[in-house]
N, C-alpha and C. Protein backbone atom coordinates (compact mmCIF):
# COMPACT_ATOMS: atom_id res chain seq x y z
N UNK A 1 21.63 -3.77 35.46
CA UNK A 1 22.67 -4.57 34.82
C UNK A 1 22.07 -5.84 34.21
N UNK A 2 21.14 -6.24 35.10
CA UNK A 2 20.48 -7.71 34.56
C UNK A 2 19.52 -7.43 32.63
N UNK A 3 19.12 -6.08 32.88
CA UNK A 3 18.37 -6.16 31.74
C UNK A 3 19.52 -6.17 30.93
N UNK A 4 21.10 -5.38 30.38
CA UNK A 4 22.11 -5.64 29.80
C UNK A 4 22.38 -7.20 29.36
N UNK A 5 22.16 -7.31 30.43
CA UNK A 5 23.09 -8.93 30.27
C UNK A 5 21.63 -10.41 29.40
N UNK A 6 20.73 -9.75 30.11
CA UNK A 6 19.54 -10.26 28.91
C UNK A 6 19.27 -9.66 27.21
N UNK A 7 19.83 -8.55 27.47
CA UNK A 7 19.69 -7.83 25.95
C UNK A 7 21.05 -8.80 24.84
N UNK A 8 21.98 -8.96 25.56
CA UNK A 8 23.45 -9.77 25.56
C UNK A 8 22.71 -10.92 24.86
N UNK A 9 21.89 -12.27 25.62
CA UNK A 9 22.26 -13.10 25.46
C UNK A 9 20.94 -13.47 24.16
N UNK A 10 20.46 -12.23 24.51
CA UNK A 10 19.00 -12.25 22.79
C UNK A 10 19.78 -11.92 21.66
N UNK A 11 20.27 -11.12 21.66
CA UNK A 11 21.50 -11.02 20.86
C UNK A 11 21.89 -12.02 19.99
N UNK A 12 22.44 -13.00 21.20
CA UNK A 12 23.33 -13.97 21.01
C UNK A 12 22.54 -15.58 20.29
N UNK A 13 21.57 -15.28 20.82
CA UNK A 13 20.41 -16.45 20.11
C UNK A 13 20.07 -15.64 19.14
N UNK A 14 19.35 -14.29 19.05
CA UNK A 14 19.09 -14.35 17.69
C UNK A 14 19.83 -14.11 16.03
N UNK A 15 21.05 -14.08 17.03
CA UNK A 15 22.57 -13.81 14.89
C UNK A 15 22.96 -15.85 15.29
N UNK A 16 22.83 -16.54 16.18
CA UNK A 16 22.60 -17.67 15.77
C UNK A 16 21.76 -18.46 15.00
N UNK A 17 20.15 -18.14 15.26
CA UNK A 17 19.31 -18.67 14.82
C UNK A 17 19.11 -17.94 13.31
N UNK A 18 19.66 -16.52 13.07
CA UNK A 18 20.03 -16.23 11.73
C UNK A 18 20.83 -17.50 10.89
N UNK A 19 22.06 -17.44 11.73
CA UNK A 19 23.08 -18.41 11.09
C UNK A 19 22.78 -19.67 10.30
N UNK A 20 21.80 -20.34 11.52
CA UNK A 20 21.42 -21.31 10.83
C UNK A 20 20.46 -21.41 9.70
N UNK A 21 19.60 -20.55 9.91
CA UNK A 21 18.69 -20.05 8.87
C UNK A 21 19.13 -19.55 7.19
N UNK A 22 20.33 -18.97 7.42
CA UNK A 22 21.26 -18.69 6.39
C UNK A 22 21.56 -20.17 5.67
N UNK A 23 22.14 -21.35 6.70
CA UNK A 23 23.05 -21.98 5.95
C UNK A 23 22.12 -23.13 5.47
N UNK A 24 20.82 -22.90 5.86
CA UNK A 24 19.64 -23.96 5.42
C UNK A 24 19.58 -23.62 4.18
N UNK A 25 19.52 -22.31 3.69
CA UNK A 25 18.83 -22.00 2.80
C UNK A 25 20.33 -21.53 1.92
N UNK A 26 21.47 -21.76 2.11
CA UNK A 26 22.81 -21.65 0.97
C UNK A 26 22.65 -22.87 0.66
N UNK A 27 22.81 -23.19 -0.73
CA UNK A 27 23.39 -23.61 -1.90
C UNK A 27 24.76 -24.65 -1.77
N UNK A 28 24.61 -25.75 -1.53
CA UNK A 28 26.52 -26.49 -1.30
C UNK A 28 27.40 -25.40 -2.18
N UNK A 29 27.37 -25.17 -3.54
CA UNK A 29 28.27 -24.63 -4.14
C UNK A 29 28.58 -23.00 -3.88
N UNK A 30 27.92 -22.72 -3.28
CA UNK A 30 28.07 -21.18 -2.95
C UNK A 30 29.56 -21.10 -1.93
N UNK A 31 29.79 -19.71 -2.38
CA UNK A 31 31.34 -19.29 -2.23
C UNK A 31 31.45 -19.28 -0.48
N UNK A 32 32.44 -19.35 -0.02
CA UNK A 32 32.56 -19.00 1.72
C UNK A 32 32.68 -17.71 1.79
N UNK A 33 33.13 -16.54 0.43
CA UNK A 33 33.45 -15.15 0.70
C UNK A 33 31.41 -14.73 0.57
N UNK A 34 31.23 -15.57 -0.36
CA UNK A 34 29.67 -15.08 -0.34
C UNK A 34 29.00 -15.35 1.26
N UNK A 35 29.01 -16.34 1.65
CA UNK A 35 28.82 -16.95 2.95
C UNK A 35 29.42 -16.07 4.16
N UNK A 36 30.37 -15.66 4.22
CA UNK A 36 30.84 -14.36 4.99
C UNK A 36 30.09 -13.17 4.91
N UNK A 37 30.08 -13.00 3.85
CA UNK A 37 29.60 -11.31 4.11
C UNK A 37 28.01 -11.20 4.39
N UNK A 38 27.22 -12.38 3.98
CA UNK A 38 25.62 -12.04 3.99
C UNK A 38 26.12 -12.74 6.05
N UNK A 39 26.84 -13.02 6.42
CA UNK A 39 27.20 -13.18 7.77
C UNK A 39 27.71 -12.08 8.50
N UNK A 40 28.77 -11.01 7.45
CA UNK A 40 28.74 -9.52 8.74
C UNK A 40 27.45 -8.78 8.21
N UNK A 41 27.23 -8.79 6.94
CA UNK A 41 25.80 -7.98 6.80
C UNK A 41 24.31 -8.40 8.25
N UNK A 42 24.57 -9.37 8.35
CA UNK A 42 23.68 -9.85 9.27
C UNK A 42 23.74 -9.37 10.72
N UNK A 43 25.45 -9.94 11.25
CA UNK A 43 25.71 -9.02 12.65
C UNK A 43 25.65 -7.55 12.05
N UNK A 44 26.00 -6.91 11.44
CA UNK A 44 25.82 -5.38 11.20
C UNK A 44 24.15 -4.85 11.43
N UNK A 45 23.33 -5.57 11.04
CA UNK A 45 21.64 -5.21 11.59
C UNK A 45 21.45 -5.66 12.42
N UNK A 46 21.71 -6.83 13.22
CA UNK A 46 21.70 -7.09 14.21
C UNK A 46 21.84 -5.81 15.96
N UNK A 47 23.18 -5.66 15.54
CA UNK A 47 23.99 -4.77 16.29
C UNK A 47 23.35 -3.59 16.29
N UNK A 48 23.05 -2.64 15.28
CA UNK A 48 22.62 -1.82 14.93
C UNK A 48 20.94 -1.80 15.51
N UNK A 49 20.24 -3.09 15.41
CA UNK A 49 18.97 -3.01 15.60
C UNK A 49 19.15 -3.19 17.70
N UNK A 50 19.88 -4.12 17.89
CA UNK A 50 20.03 -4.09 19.27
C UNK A 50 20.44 -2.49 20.00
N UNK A 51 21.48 -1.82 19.14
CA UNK A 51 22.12 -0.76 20.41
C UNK A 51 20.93 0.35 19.96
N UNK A 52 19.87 0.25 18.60
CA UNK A 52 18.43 1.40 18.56
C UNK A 52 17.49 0.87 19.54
N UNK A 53 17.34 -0.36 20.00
CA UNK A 53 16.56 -0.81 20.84
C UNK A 53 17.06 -0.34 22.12
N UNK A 54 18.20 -0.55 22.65
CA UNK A 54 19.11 -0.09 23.37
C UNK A 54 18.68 1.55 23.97
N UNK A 55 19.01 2.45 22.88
CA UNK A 55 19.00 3.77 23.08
C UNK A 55 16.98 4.05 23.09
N UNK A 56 16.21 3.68 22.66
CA UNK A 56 14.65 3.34 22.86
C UNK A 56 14.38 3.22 24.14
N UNK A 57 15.02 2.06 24.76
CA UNK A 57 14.64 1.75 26.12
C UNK A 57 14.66 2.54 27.03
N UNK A 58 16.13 3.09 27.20
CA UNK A 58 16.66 4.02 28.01
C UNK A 58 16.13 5.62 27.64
N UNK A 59 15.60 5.73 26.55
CA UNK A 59 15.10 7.03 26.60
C UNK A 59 13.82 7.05 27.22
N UNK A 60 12.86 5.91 26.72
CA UNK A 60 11.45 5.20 27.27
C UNK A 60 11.69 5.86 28.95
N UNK A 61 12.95 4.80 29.26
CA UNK A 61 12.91 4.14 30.69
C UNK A 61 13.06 5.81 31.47
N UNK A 62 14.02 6.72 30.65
CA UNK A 62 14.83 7.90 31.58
C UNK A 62 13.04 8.85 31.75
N UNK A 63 12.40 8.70 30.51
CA UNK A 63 11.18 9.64 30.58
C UNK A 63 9.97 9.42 31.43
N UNK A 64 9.81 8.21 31.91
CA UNK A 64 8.92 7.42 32.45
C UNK A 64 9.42 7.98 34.51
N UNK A 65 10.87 7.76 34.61
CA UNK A 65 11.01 8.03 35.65
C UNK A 65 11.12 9.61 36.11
């Protein structure tokens, strides 16, 4: 459960440290709908890259034992 809850909180630092990285590098005049979506595009690889890491581990982990 503990490795879950660490996979959770990398997660969680790394679509933050995206975030900010994003809004360093937007433009004042840029749109908030533009600003949204390069923001679900972001959780969408995110997510996606976490639950392939996810299914990696556990196949790793199930073959190993």
């Amino acid at each position: 459960m503990g490795i879950f809850i660490l996979g959770g909180i990398v997660f969680i630092i790394a679509f933050c440290l995206f975030k900010i990285s994003a809004f360093r590098k937007t433009k004042p005049d840029e749109s908030w709908f533009r600003i949204s979506l390069v923001g679900l595009i972001d959780y969408l690889v995110l997510v996606s890259g976490t639950i392939g890491t996810g299914i990696l581990f556990m196949t790793l982990y199930s073959a190993g034992h």
